[in-house]
N, C-alpha and C. Protein backbone atom coordinates (compact mmCIF):
# COMPACT_ATOMS: atom_id res chain seq x y z
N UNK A 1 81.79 80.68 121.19
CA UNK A 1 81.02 81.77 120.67
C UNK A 1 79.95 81.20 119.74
N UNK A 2 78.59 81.85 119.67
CA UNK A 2 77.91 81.40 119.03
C UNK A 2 77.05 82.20 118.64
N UNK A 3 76.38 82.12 117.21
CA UNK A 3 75.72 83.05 116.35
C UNK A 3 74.06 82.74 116.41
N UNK A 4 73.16 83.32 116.79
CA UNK A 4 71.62 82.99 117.09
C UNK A 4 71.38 83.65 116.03
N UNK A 5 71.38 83.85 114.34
CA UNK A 5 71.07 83.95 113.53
C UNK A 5 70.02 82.44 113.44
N UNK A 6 68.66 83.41 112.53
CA UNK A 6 67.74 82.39 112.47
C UNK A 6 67.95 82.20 110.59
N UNK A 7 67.98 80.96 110.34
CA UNK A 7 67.50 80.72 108.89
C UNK A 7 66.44 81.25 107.88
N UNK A 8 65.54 81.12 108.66
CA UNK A 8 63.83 82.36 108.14
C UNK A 8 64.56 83.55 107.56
N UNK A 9 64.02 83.45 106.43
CA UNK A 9 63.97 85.16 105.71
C UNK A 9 62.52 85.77 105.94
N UNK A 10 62.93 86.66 105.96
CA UNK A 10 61.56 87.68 105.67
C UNK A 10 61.63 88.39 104.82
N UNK A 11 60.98 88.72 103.79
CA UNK A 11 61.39 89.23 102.80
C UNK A 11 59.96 90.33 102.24
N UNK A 12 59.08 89.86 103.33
CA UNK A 12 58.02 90.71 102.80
C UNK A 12 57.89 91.93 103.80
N UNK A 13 58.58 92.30 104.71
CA UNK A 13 58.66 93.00 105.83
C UNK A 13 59.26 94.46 104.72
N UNK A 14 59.13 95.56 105.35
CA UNK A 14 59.62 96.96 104.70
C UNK A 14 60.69 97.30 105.92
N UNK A 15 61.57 97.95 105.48
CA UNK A 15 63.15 98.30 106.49
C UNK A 15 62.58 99.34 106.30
N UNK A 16 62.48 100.49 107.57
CA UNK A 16 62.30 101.74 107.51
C UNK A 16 63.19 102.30 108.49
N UNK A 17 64.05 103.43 108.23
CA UNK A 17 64.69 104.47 108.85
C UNK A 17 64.23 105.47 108.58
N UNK A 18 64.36 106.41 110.32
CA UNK A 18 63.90 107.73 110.44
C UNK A 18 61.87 107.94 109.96
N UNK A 19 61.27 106.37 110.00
CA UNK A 19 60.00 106.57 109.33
C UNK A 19 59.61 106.85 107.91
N UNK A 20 60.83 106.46 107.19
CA UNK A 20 61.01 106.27 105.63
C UNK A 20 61.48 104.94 105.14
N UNK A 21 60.37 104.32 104.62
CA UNK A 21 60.97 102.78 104.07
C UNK A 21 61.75 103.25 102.93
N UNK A 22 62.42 101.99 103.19
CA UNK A 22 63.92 102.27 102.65
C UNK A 22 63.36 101.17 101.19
N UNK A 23 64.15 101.54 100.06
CA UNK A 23 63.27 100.51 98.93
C UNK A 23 64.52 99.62 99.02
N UNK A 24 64.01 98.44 98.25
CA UNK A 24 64.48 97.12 98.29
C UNK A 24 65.24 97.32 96.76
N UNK A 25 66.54 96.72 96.36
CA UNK A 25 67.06 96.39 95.29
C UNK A 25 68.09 95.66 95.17
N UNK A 26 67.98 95.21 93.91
CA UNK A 26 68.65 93.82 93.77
C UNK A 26 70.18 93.38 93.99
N UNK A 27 71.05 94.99 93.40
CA UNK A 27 72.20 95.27 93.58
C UNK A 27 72.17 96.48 94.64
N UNK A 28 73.46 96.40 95.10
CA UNK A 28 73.98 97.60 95.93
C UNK A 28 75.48 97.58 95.86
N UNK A 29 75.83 98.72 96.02
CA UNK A 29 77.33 99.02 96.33
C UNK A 29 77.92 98.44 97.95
N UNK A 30 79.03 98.14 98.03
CA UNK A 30 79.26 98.09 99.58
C UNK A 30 80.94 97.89 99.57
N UNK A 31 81.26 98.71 100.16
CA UNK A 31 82.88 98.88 100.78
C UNK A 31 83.59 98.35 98.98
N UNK A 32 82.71 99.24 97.82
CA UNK A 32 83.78 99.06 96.67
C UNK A 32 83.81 97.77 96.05
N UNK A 33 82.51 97.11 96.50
CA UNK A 33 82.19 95.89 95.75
C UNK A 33 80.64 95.94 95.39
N UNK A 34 79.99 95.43 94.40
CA UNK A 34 78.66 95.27 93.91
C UNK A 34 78.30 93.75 94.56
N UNK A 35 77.31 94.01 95.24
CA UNK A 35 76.38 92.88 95.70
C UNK A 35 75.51 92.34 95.15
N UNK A 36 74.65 91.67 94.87
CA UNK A 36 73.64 91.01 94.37
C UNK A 36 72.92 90.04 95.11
N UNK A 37 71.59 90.80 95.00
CA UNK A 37 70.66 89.84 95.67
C UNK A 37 70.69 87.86 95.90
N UNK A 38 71.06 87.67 94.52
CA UNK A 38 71.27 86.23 94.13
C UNK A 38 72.46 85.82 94.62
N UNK A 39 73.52 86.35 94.79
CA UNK A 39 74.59 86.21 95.39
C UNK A 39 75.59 85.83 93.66
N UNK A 40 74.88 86.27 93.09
CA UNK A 40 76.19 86.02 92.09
C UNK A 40 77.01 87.28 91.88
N UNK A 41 78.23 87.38 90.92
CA UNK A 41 79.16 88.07 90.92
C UNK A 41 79.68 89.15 89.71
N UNK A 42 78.53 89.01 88.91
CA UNK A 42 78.29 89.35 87.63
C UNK A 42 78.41 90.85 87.25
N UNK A 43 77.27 91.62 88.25
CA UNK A 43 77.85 93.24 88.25
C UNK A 43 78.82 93.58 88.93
N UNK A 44 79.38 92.83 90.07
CA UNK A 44 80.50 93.39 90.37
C UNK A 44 82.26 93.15 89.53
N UNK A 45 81.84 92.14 88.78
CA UNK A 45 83.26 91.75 87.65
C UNK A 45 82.59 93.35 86.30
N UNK A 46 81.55 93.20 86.00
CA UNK A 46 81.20 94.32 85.19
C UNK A 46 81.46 95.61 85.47
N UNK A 47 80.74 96.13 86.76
CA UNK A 47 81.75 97.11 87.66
C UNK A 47 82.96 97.59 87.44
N UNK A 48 83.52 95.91 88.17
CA UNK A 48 85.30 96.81 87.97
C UNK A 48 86.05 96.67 87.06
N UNK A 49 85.24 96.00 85.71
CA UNK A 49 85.73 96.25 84.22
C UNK A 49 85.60 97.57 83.75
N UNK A 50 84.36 98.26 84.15
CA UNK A 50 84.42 99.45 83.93
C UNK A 50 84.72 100.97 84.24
N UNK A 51 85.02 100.57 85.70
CA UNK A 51 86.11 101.14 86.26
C UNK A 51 87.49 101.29 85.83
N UNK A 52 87.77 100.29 85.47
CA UNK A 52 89.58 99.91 85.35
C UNK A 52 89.55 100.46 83.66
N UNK A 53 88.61 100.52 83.07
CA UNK A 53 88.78 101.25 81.42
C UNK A 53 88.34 102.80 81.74
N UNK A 54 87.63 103.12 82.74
CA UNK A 54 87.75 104.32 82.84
C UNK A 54 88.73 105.30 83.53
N UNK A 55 89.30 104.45 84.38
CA UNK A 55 90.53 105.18 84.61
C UNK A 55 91.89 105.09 83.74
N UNK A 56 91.91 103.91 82.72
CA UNK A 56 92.79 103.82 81.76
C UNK A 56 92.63 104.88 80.99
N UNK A 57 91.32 105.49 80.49
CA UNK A 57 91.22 106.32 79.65
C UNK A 57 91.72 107.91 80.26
N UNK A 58 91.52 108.17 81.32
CA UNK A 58 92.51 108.85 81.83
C UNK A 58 93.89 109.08 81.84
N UNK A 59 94.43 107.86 82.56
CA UNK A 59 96.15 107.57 81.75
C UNK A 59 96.29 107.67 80.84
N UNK A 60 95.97 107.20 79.72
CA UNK A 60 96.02 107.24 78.27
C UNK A 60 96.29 109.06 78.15
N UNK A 61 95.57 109.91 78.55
CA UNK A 61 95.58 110.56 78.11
C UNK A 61 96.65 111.66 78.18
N UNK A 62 97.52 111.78 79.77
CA UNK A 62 98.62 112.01 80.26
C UNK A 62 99.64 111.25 79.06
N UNK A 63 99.54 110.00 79.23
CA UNK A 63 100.71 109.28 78.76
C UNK A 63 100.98 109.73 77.26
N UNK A 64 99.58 110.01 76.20
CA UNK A 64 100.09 109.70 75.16
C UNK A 64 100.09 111.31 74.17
N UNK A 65 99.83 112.10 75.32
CA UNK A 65 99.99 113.67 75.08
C UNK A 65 101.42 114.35 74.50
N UNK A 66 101.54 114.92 73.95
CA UNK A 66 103.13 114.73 73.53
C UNK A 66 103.84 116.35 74.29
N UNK A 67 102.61 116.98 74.34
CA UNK A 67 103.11 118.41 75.51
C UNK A 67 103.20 117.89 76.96
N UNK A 68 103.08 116.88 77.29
CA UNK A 68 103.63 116.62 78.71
C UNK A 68 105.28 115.42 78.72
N UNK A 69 106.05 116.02 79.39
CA UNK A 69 107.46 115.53 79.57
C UNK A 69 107.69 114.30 79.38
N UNK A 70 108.78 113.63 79.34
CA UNK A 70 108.94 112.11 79.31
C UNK A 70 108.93 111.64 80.49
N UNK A 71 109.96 113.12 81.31
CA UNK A 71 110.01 112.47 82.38
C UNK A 71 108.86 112.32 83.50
N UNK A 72 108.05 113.33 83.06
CA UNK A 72 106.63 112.84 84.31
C UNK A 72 105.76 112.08 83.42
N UNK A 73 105.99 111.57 82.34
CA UNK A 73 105.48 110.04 82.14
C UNK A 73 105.98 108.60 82.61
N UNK A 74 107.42 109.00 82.51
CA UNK A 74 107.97 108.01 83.18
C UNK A 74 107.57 107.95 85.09
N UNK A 75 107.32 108.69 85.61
CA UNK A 75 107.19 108.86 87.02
C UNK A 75 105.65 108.25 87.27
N UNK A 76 104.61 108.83 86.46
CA UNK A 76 103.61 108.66 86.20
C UNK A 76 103.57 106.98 85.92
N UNK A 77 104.25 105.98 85.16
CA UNK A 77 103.80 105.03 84.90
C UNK A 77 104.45 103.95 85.93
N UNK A 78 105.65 104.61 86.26
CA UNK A 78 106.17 103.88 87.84
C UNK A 78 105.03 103.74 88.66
N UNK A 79 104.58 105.04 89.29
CA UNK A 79 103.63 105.25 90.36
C UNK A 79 102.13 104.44 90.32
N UNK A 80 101.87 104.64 89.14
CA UNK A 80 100.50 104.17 88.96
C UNK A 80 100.07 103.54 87.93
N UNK A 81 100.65 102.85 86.66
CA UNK A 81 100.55 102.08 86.45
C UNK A 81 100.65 100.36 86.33
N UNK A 82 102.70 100.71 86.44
CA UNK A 82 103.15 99.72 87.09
C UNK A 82 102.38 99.17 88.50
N UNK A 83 102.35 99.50 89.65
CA UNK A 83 101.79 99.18 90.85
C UNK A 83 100.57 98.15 90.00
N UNK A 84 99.71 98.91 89.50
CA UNK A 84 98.20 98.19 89.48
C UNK A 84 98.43 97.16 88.64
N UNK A 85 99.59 96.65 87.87
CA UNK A 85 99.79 95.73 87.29
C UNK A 85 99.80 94.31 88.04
N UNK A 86 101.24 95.09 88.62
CA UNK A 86 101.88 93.69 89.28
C UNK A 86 101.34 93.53 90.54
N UNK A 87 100.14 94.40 91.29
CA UNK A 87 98.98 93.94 92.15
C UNK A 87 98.35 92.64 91.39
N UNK A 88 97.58 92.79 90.24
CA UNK A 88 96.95 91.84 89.94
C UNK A 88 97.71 90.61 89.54
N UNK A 89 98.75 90.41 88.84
CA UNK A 89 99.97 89.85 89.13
C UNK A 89 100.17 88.78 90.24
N UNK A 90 100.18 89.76 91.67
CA UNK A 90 100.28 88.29 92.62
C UNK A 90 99.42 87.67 92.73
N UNK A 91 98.08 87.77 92.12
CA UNK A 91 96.85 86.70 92.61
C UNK A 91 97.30 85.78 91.38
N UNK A 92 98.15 85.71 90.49
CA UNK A 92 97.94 84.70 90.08
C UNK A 92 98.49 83.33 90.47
N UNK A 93 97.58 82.08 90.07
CA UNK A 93 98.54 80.82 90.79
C UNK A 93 99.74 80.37 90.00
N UNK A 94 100.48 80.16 91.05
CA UNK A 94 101.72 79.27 90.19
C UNK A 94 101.71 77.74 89.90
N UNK A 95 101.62 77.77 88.68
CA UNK A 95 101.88 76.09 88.26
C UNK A 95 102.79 75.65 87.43
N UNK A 96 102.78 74.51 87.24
CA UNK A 96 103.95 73.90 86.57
C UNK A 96 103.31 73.95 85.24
C-alpha cells in the first residue's frame, strides 16, 4: 500500500465549501482534542485543564452540599469520580 501524498504545502490557496471560503486558524477542535497549526500541544493540555476544573466545580458542588444524602454522594463519587481517577492512573509508568 502506498500513500501519493505530496510534501508541497500550499498554504496560500483559500478552502472553499458550498462557494464560501472557509477562514484559516491556527487552532481547531477535532474529535475532543485542540490542534495547532505548529503542531505543538499547548492549547490542548490548557483545554483539558480547563475542562477537568470545570467539571470539578460541578462535583464539588453535589458533593459538598449538605441537603443532598450521603448516600448519593457516596454513589456519585464511585461512578464518577473514582473512574476518572484511576483512568488517569493507568497511564502512569511503572518504575523501580
Amino acid at each position: 500500500m502506498r500513500c501519493g501524498f505530496s510534501t508541497n504545502r500550499h498554504e496560500e490557496d483559500d478552502v472553499s465549501l458550498d462557494g464560501q471560503v472557509v477562514p484559516q486558524k491556527d487552532t481547531f477542535r477535532y474529535l475532543g482534542s485542540m490542534l495547532q497549526k505548529d503542531g505543538d500541544i499547548d492549547e490542548d493540555v490548557s483545554h483539558r485543564i480547563k475542562a477537568r476544573w470545570m467539571k470539578w466545580r460541578q462535583a464539588s458542588g453535589v458533593l459538598c452540599d449538605k441537603r443532598v444524602p450521603q448516600k448519593l454522594k457516596n454513589k456519585f463519587y464511585r461512578t464518577t469520580i473514582r473512574p476518572a481517577m484511576l483512568y488517569g492512573a493507568e497511564c502512569w509508568p511503572t518504575k523501580r
